[in-house]
Structures are given as C-alpha cells and as structure tokens.
PDB file of N, CA and C in Angstrom:
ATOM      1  N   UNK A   1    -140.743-137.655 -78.800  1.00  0.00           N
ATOM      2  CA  UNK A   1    -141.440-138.295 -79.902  1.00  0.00           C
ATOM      3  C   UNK A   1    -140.414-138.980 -80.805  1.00  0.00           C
ATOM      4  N   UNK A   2    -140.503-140.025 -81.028  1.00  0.00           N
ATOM      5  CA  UNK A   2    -139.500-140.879 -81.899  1.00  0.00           C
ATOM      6  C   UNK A   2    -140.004-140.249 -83.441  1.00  0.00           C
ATOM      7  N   UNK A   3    -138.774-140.444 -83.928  1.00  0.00           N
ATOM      8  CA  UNK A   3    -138.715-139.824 -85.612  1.00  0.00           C
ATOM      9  C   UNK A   3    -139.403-141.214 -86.443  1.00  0.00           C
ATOM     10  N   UNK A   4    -140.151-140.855 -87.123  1.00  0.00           N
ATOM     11  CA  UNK A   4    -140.023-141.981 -88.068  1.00  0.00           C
ATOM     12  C   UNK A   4    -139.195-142.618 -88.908  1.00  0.00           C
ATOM     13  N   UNK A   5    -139.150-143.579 -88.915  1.00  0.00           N
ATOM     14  CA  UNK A   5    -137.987-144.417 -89.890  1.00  0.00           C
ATOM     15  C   UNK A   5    -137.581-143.441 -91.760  1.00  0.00           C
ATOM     16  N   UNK A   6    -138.430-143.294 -92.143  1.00  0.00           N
ATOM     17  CA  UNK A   6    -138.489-142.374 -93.572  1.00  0.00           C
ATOM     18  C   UNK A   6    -137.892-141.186 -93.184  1.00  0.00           C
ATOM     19  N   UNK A   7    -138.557-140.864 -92.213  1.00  0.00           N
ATOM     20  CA  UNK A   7    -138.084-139.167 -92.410  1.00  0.00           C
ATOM     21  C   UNK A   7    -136.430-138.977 -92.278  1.00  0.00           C
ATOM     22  N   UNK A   8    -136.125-139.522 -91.919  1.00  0.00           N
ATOM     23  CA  UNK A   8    -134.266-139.531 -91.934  1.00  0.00           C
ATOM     24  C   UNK A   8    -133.557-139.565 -93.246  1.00  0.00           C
ATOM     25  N   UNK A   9    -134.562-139.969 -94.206  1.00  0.00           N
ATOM     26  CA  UNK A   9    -134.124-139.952 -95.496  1.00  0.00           C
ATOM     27  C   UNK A   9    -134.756-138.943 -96.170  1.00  0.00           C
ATOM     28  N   UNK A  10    -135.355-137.976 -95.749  1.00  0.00           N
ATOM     29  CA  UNK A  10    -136.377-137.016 -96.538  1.00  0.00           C
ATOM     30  C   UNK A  10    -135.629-135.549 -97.035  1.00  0.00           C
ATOM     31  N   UNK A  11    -135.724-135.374 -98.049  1.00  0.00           N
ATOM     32  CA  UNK A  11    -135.022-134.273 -98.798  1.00  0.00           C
ATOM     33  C   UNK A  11    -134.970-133.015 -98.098  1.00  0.00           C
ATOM     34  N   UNK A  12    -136.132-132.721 -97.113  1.00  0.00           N
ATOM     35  CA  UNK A  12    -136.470-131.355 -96.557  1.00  0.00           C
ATOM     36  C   UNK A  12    -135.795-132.225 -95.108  1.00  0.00           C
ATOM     37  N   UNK A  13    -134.990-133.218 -94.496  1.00  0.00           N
ATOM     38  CA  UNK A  13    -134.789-132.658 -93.425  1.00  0.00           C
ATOM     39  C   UNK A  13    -133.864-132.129 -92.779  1.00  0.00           C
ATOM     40  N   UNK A  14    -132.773-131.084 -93.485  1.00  0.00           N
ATOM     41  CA  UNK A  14    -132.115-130.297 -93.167  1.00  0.00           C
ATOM     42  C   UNK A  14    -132.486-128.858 -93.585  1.00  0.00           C
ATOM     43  N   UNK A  15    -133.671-129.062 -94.285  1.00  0.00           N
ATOM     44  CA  UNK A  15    -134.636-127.335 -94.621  1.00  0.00           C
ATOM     45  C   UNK A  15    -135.012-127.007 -93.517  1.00  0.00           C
ATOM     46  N   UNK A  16    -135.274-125.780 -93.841  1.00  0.00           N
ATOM     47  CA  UNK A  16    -136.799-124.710 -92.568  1.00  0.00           C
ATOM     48  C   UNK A  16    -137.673-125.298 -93.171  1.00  0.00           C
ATOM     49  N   UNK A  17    -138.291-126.084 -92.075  1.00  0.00           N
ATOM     50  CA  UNK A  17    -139.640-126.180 -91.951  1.00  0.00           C
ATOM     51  C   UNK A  17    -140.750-125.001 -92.187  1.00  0.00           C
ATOM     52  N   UNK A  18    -140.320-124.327 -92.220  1.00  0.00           N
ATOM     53  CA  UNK A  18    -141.017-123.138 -92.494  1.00  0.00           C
ATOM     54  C   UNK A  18    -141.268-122.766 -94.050  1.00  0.00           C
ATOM     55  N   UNK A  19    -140.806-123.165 -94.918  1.00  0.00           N
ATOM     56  CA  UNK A  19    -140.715-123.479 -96.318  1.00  0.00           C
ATOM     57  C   UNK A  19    -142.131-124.127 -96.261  1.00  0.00           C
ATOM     58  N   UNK A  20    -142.238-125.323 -95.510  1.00  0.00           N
ATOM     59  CA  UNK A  20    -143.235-126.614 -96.222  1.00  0.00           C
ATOM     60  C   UNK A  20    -144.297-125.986 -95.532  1.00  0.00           C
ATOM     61  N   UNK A  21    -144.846-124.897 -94.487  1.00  0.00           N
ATOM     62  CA  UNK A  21    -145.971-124.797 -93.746  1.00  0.00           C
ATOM     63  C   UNK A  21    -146.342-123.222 -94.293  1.00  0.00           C
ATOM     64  N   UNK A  22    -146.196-122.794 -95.228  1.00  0.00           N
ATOM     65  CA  UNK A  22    -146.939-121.422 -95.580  1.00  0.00           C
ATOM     66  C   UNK A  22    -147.835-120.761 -94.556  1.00  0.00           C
ATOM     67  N   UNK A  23    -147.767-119.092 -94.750  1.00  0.00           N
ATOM     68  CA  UNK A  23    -148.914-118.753 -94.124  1.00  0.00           C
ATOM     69  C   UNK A  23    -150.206-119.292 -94.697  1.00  0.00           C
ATOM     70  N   UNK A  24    -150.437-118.977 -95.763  1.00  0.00           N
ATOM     71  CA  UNK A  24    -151.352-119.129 -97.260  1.00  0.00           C
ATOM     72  C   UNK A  24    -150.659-119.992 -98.348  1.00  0.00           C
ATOM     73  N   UNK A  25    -151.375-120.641 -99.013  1.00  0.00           N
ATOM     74  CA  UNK A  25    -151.315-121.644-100.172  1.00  0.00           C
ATOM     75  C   UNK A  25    -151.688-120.966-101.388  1.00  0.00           C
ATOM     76  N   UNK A  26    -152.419-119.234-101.232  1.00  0.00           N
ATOM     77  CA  UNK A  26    -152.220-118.927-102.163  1.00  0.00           C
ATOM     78  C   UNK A  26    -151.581-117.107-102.315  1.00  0.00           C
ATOM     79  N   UNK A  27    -151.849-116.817-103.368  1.00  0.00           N
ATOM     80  CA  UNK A  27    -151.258-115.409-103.280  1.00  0.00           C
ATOM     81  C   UNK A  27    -149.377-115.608-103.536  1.00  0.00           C
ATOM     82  N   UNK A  28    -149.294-114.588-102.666  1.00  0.00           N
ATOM     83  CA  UNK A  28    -147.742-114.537-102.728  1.00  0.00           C
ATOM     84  C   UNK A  28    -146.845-115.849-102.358  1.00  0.00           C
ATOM     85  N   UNK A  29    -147.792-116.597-100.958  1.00  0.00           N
ATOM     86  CA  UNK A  29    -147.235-117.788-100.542  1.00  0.00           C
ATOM     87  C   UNK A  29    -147.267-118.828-102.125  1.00  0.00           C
ATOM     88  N   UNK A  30    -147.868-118.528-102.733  1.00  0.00           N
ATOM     89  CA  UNK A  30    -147.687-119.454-103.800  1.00  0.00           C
ATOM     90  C   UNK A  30    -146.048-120.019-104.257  1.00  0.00           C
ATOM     91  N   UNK A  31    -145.437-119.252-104.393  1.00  0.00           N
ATOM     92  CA  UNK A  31    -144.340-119.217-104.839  1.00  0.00           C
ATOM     93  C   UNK A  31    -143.210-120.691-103.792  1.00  0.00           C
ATOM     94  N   UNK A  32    -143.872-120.096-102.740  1.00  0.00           N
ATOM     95  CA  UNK A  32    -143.114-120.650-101.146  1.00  0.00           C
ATOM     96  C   UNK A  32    -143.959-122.273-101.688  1.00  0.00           C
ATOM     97  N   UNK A  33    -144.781-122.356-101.934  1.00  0.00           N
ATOM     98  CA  UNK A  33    -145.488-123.603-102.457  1.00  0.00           C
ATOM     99  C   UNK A  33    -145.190-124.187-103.143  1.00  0.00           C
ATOM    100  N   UNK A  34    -145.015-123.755-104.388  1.00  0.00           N
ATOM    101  CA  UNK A  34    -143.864-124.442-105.519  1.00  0.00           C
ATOM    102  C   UNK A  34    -142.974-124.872-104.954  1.00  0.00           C
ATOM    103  N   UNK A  35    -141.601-123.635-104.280  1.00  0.00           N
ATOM    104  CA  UNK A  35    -140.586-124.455-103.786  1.00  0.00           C
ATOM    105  C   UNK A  35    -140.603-125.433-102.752  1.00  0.00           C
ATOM    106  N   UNK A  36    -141.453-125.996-102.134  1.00  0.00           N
ATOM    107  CA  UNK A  36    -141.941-126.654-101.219  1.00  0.00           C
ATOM    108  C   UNK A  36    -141.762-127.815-102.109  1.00  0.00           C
ATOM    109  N   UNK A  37    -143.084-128.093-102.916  1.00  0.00           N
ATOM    110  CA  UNK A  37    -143.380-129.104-104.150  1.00  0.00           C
ATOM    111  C   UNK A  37    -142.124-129.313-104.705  1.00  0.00           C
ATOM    112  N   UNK A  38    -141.455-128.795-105.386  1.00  0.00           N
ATOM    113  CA  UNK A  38    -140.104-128.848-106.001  1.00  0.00           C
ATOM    114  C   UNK A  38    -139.230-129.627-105.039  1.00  0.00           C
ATOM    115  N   UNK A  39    -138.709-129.484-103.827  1.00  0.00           N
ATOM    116  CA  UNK A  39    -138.231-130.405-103.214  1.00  0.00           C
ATOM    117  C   UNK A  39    -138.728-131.530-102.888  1.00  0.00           C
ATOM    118  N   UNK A  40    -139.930-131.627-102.938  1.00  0.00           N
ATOM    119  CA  UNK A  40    -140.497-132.906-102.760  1.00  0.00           C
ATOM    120  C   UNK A  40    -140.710-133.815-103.920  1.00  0.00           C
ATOM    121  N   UNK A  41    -140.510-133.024-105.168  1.00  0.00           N
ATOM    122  CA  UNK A  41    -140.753-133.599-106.260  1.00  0.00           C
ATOM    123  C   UNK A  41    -139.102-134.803-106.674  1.00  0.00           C
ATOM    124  N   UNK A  42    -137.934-134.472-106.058  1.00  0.00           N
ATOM    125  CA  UNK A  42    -137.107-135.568-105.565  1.00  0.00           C
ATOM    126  C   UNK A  42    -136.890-136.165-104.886  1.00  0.00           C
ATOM    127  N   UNK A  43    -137.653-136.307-103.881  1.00  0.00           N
ATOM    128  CA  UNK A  43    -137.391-136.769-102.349  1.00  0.00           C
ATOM    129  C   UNK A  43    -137.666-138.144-102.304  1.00  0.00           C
ATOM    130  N   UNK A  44    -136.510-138.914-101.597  1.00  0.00           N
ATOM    131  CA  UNK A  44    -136.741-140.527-102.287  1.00  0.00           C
ATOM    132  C   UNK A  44    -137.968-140.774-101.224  1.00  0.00           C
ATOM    133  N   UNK A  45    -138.381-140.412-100.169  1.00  0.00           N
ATOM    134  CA  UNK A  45    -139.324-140.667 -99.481  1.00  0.00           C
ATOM    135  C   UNK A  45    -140.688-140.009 -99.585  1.00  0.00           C
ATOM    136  N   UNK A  46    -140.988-139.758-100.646  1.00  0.00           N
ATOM    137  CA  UNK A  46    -142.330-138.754-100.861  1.00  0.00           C
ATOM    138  C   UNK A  46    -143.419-139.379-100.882  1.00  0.00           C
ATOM    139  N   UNK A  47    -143.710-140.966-101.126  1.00  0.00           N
ATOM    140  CA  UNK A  47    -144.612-141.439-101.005  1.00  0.00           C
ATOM    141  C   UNK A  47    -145.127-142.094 -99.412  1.00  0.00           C
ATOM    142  N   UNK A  48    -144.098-142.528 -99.208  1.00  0.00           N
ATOM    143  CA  UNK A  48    -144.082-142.484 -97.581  1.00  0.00           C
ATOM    144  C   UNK A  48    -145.176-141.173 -96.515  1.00  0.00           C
ATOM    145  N   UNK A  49    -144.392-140.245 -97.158  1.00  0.00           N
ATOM    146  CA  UNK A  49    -145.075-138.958 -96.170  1.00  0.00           C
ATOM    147  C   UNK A  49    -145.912-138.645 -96.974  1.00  0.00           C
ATOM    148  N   UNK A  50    -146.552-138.956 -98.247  1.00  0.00           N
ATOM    149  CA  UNK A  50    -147.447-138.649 -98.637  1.00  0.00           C
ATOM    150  C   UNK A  50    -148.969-139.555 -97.789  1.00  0.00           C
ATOM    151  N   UNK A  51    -148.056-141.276 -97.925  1.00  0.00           N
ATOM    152  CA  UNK A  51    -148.958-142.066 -97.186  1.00  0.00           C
ATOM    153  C   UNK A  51    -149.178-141.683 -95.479  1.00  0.00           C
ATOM    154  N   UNK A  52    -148.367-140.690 -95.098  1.00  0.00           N
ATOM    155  CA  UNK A  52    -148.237-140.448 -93.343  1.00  0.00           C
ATOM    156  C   UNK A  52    -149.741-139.361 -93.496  1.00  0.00           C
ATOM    157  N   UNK A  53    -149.290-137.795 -94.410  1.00  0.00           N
ATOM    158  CA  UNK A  53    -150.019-137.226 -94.223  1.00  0.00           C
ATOM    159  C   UNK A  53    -152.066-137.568 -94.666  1.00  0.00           C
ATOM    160  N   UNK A  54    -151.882-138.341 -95.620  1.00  0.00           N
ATOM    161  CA  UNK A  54    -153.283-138.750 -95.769  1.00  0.00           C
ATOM    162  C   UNK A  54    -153.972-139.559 -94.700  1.00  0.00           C
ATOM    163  N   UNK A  55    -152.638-140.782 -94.253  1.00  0.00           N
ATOM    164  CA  UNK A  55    -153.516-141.495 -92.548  1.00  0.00           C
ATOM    165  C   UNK A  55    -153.720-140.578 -91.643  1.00  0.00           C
ATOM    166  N   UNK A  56    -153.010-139.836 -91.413  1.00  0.00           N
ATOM    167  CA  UNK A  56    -153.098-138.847 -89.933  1.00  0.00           C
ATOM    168  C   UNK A  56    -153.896-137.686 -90.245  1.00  0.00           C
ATOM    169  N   UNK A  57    -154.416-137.143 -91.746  1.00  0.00           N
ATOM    170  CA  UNK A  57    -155.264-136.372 -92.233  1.00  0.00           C
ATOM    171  C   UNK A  57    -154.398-134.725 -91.769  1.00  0.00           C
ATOM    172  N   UNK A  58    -153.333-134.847 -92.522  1.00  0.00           N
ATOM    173  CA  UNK A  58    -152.524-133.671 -92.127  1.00  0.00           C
ATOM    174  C   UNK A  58    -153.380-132.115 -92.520  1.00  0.00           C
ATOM    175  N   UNK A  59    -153.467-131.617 -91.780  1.00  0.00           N
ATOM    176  CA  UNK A  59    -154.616-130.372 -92.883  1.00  0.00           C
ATOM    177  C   UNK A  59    -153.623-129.268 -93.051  1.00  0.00           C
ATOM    178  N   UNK A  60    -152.528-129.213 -93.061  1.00  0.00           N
ATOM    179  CA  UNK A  60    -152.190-128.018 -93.103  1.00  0.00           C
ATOM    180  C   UNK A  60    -150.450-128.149 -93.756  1.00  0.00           C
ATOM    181  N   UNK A  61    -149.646-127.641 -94.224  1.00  0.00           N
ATOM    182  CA  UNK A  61    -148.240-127.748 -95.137  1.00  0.00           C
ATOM    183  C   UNK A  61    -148.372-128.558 -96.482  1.00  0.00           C
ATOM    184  N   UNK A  62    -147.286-128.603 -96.788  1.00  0.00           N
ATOM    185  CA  UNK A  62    -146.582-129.403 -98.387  1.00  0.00           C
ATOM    186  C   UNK A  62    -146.340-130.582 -97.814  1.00  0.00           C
ATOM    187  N   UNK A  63    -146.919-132.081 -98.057  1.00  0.00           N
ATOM    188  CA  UNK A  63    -146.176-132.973 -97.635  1.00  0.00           C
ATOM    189  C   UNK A  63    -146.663-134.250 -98.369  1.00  0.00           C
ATOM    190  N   UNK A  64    -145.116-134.690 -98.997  1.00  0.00           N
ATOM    191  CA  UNK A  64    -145.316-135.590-100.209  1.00  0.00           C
ATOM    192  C   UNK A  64    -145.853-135.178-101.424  1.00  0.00           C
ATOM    193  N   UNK A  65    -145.561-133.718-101.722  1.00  0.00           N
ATOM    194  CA  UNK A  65    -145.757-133.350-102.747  1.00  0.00           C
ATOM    195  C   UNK A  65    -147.318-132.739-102.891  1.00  0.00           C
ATOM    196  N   UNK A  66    -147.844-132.657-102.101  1.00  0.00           N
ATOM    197  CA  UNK A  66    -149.535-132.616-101.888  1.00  0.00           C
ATOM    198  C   UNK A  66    -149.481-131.049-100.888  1.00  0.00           C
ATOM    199  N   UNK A  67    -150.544-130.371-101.491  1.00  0.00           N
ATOM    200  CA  UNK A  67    -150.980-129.382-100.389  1.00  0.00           C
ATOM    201  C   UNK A  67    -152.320-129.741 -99.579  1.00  0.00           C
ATOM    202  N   UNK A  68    -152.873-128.649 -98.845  1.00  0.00           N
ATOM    203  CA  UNK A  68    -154.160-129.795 -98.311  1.00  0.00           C
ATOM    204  C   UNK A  68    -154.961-129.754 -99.154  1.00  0.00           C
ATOM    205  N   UNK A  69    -155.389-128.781-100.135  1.00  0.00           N
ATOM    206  CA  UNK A  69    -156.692-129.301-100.845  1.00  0.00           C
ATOM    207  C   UNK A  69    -156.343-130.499-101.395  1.00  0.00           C
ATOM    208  N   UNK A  70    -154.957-130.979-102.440  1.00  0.00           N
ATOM    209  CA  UNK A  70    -154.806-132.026-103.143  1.00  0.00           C
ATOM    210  C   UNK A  70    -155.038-133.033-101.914  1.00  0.00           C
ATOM    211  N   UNK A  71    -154.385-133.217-100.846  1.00  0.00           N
ATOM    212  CA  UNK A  71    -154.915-133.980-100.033  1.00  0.00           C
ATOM    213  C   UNK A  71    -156.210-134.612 -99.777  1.00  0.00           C
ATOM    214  N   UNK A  72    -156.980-133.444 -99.564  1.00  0.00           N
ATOM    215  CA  UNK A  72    -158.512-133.634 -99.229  1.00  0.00           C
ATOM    216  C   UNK A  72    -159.358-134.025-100.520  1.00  0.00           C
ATOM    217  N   UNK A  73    -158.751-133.996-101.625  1.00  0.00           N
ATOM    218  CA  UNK A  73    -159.294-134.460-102.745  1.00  0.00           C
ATOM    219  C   UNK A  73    -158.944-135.885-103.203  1.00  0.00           C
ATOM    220  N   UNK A  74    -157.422-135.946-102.501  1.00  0.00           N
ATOM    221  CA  UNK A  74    -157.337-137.771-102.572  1.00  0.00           C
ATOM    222  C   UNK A  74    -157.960-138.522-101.498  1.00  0.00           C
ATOM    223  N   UNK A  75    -158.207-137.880-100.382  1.00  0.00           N
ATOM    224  CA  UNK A  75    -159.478-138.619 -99.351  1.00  0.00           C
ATOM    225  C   UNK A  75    -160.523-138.788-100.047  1.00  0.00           C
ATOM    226  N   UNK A  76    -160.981-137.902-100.526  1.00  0.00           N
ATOM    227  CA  UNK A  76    -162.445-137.615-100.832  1.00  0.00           C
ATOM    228  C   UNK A  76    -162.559-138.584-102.547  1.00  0.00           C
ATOM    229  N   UNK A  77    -161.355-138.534-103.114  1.00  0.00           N
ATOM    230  CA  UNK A  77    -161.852-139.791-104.330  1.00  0.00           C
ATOM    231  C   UNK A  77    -161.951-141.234-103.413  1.00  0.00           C
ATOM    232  N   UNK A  78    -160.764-141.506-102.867  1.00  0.00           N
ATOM    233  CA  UNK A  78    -160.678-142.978-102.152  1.00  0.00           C
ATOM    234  C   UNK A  78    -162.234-142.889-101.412  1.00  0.00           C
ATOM    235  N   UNK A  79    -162.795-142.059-100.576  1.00  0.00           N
ATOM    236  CA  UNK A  79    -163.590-142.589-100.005  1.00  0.00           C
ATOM    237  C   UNK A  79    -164.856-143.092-101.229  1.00  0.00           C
ATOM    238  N   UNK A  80    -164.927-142.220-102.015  1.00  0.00           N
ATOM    239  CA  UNK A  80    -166.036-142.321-103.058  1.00  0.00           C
ATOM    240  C   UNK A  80    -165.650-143.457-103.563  1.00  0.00           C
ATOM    241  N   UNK A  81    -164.600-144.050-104.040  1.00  0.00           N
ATOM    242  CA  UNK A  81    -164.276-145.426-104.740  1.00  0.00           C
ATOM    243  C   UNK A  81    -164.536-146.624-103.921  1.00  0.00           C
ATOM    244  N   UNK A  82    -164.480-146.455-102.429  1.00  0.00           N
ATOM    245  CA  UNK A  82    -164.592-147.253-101.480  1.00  0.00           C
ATOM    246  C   UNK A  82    -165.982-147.501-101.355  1.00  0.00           C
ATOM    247  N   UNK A  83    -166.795-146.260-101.479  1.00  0.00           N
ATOM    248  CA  UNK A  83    -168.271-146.517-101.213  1.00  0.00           C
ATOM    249  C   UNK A  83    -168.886-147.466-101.695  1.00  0.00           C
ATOM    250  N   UNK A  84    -168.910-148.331-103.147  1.00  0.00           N
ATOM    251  CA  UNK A  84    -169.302-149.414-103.581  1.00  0.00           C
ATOM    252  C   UNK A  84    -169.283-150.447-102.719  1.00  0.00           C
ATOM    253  N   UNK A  85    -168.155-150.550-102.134  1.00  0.00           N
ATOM    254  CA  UNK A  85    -167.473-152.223-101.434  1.00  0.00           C
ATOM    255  C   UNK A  85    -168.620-151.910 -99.988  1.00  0.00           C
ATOM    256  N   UNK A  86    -168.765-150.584 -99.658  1.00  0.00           N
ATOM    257  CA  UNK A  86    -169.114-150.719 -97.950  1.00  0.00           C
ATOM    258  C   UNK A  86    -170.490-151.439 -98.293  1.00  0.00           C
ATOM    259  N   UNK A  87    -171.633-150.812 -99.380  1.00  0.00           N
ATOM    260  CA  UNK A  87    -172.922-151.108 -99.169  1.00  0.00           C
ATOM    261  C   UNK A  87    -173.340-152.518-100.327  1.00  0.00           C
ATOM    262  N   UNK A  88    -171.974-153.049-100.593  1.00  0.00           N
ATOM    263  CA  UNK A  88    -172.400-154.376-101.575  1.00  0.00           C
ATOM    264  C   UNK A  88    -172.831-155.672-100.486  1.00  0.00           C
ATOM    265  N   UNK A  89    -173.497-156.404-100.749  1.00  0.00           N
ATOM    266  CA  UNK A  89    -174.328-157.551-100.016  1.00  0.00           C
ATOM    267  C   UNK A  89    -172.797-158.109 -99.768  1.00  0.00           C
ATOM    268  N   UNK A  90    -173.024-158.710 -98.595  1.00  0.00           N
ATOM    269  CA  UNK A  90    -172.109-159.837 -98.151  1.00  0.00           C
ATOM    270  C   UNK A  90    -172.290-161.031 -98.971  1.00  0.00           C
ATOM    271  N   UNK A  91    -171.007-161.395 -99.316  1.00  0.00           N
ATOM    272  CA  UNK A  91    -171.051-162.731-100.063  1.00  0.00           C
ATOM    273  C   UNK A  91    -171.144-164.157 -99.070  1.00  0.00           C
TER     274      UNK A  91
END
C-alpha cells in the first residue's frame, strides 16, 4: 500500500499507533485520548488526515484531532447543511 504524501510529515509517525486507536474513548482510555489529541493538536498535517478520515469515514482512532463521535458529528452537520442544495429546483 503506498503511504500517502501527508503522512510522512505527520507528528504521530514515529509514535505507537497504539496511542491513536484506544480500546475505549471513554473511561480510563480517556486519558490515552487526550494524549492522542494533544499530538495532533501540533501536527502540521492535521487537516489533511482530518480531511482523509471524514472521506474514507474512519470509525474508529484519533485522527486529525477528531475521535469518531466528533467525526460522525461533522458528517452529520455537512450532510444537514448540504440538504438544502440537494432538494432546491434546478435553475
């Protein structure tokens, strides 16, 4: 699988991956969550993998600063904002 162009620049890629994929998002893993977020909160590429994990609908780790609910909640506004444009009359 070829690497993506961004990720070579990404703050976590000499971390454990195991950091960014929790068992749980909450409870004790919380903590493991923060530090997850915290590295991503400098990462010159965070919008990048933020834009990877929302196209590919990542459901599961820290990526771009997002866990999955924040994820599934920026799908779920975009689609609602989008809904206007789908059912407006053709011009």
């Amino acid at each position: 699988m070829m690497m993506l162009d961004w990720t070579r620049r990404a703050a976590c890629l000499d971390l454990d991956p195991e950091l960014f994929f929790p068992i749980s998002m909450e409870g004790p893993s919380q903590s493991q969550v923060e530090r997850a977020k915290h590295v991503c909160g400098g990462c010159p590429v965070r919008e990048p993998c933020l834009e990877y994990a929302l196209t590919t609908r990542q459901a599961y780790g820290v990526w771009g600063g997002t866990d999955p609910a924040q994820r599934r909640e920026l799908v779920s506004r975009h689609d609602r904002e989008a809904e206007p444009a789908r059912h407006s009359p053709a011009a």
